[in-house]
N, C-alpha and C. Protein backbone atom coordinates (compact mmCIF):
# COMPACT_ATOMS: atom_id res chain seq x y z
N UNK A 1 -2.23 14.64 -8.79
CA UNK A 1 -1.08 14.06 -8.15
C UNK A 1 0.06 14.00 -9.15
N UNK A 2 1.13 14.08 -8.97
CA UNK A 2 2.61 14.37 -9.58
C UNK A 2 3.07 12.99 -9.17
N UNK A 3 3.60 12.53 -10.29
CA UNK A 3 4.43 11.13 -10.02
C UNK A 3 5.82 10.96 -10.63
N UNK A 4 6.53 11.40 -9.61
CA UNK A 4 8.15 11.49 -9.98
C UNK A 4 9.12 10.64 -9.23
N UNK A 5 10.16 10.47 -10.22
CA UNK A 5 11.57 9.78 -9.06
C UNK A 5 11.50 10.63 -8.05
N UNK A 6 12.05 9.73 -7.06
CA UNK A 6 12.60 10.10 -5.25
C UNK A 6 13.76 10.32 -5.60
N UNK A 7 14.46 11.75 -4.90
CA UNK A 7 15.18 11.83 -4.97
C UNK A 7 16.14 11.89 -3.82
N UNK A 8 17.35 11.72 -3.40
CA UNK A 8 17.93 11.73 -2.35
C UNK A 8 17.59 12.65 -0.87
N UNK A 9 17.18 13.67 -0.85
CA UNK A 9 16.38 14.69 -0.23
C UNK A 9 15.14 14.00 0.21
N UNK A 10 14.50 13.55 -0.28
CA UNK A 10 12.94 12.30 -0.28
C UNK A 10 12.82 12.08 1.21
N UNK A 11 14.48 10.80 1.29
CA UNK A 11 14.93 10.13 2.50
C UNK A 11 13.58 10.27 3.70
N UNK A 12 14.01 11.25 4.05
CA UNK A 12 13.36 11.66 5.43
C UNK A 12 11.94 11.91 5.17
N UNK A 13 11.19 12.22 4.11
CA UNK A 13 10.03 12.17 3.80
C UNK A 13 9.14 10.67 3.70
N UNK A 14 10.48 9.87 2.57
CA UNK A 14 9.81 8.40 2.43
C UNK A 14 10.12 7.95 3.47
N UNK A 15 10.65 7.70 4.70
CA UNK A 15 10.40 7.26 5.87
C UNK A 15 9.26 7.50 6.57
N UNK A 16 8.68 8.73 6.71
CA UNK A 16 7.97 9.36 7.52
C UNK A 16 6.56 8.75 7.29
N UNK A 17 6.83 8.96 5.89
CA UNK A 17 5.38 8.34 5.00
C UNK A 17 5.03 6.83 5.28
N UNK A 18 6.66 5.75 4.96
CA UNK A 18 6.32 4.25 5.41
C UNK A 18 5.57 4.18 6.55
N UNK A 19 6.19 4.82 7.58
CA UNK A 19 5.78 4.91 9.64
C UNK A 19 4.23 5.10 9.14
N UNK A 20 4.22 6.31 8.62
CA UNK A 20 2.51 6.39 8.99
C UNK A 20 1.87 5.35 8.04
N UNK A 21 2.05 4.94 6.79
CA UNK A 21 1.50 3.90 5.99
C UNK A 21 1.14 2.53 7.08
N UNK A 22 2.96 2.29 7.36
CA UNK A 22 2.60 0.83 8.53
C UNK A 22 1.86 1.29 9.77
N UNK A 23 1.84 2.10 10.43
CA UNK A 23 1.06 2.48 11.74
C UNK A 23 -0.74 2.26 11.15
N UNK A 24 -0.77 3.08 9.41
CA UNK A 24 -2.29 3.15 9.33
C UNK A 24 -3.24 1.90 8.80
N UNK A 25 -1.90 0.83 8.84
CA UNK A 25 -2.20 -0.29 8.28
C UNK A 25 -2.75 -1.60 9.48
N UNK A 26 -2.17 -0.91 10.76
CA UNK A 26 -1.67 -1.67 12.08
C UNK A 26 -3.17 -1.15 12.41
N UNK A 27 -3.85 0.30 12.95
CA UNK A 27 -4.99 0.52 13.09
C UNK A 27 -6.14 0.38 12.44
N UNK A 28 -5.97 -0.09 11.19
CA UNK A 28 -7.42 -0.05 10.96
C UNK A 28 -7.39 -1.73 10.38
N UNK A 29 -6.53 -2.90 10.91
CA UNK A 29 -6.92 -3.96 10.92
C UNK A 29 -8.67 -4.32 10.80
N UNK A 30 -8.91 -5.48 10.38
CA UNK A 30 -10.44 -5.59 11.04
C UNK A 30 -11.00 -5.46 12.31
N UNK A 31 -10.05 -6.37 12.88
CA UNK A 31 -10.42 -6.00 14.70
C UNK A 31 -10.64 -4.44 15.51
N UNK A 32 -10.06 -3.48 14.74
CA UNK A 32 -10.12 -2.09 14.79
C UNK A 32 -11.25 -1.11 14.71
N UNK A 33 -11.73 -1.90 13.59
CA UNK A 33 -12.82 -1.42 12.53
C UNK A 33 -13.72 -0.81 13.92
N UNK A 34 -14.30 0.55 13.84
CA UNK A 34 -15.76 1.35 14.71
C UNK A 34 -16.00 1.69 13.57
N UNK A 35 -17.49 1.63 13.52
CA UNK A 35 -18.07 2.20 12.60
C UNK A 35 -18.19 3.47 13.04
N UNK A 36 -18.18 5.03 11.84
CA UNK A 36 -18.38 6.37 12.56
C UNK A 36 -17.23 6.88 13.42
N UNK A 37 -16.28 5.92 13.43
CA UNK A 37 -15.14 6.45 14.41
C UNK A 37 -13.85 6.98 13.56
N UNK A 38 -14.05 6.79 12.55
CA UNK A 38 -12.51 7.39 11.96
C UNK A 38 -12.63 8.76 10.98
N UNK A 39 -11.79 9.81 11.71
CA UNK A 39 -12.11 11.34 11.61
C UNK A 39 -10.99 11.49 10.91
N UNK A 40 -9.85 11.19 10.56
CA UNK A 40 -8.81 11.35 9.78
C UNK A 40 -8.69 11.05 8.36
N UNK A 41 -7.90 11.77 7.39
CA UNK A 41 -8.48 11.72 6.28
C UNK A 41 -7.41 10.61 6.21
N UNK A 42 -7.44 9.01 5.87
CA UNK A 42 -6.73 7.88 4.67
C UNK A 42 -5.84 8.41 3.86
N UNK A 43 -4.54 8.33 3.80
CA UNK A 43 -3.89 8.78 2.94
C UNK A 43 -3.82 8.40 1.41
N UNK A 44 -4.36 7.00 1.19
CA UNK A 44 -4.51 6.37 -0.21
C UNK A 44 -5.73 7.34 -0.45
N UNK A 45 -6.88 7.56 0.61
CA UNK A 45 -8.12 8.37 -0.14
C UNK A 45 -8.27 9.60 -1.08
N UNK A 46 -6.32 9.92 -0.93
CA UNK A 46 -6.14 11.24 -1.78
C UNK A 46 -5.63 10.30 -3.09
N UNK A 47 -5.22 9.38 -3.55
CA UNK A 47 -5.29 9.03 -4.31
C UNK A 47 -6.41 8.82 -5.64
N UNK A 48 -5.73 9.54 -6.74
CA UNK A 48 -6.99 10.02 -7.87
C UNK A 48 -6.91 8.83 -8.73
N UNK A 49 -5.80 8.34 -9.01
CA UNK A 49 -5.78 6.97 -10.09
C UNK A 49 -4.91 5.86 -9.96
N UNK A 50 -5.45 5.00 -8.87
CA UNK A 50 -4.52 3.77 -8.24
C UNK A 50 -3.81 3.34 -9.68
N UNK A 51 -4.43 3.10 -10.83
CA UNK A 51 -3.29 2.32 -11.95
C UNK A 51 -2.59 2.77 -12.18
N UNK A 52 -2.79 3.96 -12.28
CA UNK A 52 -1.48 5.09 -12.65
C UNK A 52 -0.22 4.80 -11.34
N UNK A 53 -0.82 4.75 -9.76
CA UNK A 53 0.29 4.54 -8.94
C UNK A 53 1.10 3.07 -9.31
N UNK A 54 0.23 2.34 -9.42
CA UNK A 54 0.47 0.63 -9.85
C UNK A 54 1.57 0.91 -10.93
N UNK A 55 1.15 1.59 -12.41
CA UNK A 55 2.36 1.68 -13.21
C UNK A 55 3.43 2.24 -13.07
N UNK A 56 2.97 3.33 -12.36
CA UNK A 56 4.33 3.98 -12.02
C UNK A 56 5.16 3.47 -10.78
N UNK A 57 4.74 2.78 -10.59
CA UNK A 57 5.38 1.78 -9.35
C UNK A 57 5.82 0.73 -10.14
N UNK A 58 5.41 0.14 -11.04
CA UNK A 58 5.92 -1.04 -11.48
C UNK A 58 7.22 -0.59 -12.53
N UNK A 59 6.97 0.57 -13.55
CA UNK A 59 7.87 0.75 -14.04
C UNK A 59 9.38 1.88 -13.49
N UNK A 60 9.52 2.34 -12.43
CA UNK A 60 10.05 2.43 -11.28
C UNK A 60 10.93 1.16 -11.11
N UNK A 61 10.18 0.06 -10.72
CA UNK A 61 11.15 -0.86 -9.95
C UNK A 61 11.99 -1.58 -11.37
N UNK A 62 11.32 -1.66 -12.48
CA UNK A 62 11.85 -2.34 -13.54
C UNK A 62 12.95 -1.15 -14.00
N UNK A 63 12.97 0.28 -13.69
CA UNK A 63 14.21 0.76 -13.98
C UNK A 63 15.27 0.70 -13.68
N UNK A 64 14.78 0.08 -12.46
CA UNK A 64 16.25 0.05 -11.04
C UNK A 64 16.25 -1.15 -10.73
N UNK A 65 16.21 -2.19 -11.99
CA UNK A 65 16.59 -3.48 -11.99
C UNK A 65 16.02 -4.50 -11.08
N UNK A 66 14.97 -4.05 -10.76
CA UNK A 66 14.01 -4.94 -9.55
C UNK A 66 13.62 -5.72 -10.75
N UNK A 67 13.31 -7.39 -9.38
CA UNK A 67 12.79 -8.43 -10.57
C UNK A 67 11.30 -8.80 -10.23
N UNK A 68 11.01 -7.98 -9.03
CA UNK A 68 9.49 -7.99 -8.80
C UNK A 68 8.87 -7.04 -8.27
N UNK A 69 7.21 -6.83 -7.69
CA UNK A 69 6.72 -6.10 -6.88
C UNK A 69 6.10 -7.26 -5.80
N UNK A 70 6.45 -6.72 -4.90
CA UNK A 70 5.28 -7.53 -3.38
C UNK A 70 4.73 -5.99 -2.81
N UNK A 71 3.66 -6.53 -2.59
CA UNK A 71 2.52 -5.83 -1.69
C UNK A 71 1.68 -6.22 -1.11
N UNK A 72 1.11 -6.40 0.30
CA UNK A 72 0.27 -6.68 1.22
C UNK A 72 -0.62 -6.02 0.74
N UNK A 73 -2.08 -7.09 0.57
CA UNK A 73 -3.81 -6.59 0.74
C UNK A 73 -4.26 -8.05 1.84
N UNK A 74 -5.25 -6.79 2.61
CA UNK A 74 -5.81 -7.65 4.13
C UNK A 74 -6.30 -8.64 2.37
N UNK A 75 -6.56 -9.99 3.34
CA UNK A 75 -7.55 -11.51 2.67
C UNK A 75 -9.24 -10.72 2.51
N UNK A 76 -9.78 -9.97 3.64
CA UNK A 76 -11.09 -9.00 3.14
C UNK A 76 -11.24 -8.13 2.23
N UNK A 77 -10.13 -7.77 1.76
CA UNK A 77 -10.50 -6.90 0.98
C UNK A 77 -10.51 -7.36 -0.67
N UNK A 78 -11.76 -7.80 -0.93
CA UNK A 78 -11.91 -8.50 -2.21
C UNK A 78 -11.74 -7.15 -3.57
N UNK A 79 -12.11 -6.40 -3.38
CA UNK A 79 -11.76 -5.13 -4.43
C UNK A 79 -10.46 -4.93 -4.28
N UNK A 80 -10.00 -4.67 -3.51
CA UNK A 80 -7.96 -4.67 -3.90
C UNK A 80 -7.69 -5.56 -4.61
N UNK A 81 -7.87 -7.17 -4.03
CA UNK A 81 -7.43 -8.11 -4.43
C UNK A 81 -7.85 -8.21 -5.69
N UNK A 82 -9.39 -8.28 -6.35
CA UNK A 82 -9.40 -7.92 -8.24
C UNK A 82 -8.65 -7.10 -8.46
N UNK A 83 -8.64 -6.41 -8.17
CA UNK A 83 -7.57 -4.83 -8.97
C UNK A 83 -6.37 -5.54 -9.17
N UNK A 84 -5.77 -6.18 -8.14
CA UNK A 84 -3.84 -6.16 -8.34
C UNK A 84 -4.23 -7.67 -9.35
N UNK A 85 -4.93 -8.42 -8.97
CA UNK A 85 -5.12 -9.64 -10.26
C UNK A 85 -5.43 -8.96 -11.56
N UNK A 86 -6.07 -7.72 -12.02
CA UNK A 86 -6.29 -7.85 -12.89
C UNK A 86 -4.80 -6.55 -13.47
N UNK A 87 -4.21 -6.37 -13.06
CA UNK A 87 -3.32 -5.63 -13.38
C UNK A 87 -1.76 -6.38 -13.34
N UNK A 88 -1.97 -7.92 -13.18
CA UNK A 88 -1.24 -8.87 -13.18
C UNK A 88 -0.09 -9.55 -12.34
N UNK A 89 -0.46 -8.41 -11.11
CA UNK A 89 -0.23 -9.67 -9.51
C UNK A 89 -0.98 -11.13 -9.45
N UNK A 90 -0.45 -11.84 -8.71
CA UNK A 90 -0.44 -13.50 -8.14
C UNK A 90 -0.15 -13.70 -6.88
N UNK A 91 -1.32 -14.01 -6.22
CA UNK A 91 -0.89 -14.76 -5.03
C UNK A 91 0.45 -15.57 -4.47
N UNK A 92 1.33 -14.89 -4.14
CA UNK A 92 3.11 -16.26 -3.93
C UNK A 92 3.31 -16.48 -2.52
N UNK A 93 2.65 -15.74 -1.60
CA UNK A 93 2.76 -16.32 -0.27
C UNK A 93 1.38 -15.39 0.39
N UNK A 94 1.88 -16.47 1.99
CA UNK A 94 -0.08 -15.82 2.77
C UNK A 94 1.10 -16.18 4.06
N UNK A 95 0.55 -14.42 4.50
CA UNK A 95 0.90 -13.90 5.56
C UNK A 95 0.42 -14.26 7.08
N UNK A 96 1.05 -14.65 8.18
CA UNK A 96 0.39 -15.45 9.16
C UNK A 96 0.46 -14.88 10.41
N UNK A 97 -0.69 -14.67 11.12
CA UNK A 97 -0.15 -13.50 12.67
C UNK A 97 -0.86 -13.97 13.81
N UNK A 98 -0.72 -13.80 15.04
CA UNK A 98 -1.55 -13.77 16.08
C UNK A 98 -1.45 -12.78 16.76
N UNK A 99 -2.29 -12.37 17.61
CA UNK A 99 -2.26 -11.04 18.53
C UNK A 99 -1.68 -11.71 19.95
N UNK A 100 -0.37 -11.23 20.74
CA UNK A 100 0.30 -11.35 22.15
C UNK A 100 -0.35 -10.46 23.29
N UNK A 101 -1.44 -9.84 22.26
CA UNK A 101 -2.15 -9.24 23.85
C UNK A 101 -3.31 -9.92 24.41
């Protein structure tokens, strides 16, 4: 995997990518979960070295004067949640939802 600045051209790519990120985030909730049912390849599953994305994400936002990172992990998923603690995320808020259907 290649880890470079976005460049203006990106635009329409890093959109495309958020949609399907939030859409693949929306389906495979827990309530979602079939076992044996998901035939599509995960797009993080092509991911070869999450710290490497983590740093290069973190030092990214500290170039362009960001004063933090936020990122959503479901409350189940106890292996995300070590990872971003031990790479020196903190819990600062808890996300709250109900389903309208």
């Amino acid at each position: 995997m290649i880890i470079r600045t976005a460049i203006k051209s990106d635009i329409v790519d890093i959109n495309k990518l958020f949609i399907e990120l939030d859409a693949d985030s929306v389906q495979y909730q827990t309530e979602h979960y079939q076992i044996g049912n998901r035939t599509d390849e995960y797009l993080l599953e092509i991911i070869n070295n999450r710290t490497q994305l983590l740093d290069g994400s973190k030092k990214w936002a500290k170039e362009h004067g960001m004063g933090y990172l936020r990122l959503s992990v479901f409350p189940a998923n106890d292996s995300g949640i070590r990872f971003y603690k031990r790479h020196g995320l903190m819990e600062q808020m808890v996300t709250m939802e109900c389903s309208l259907t």
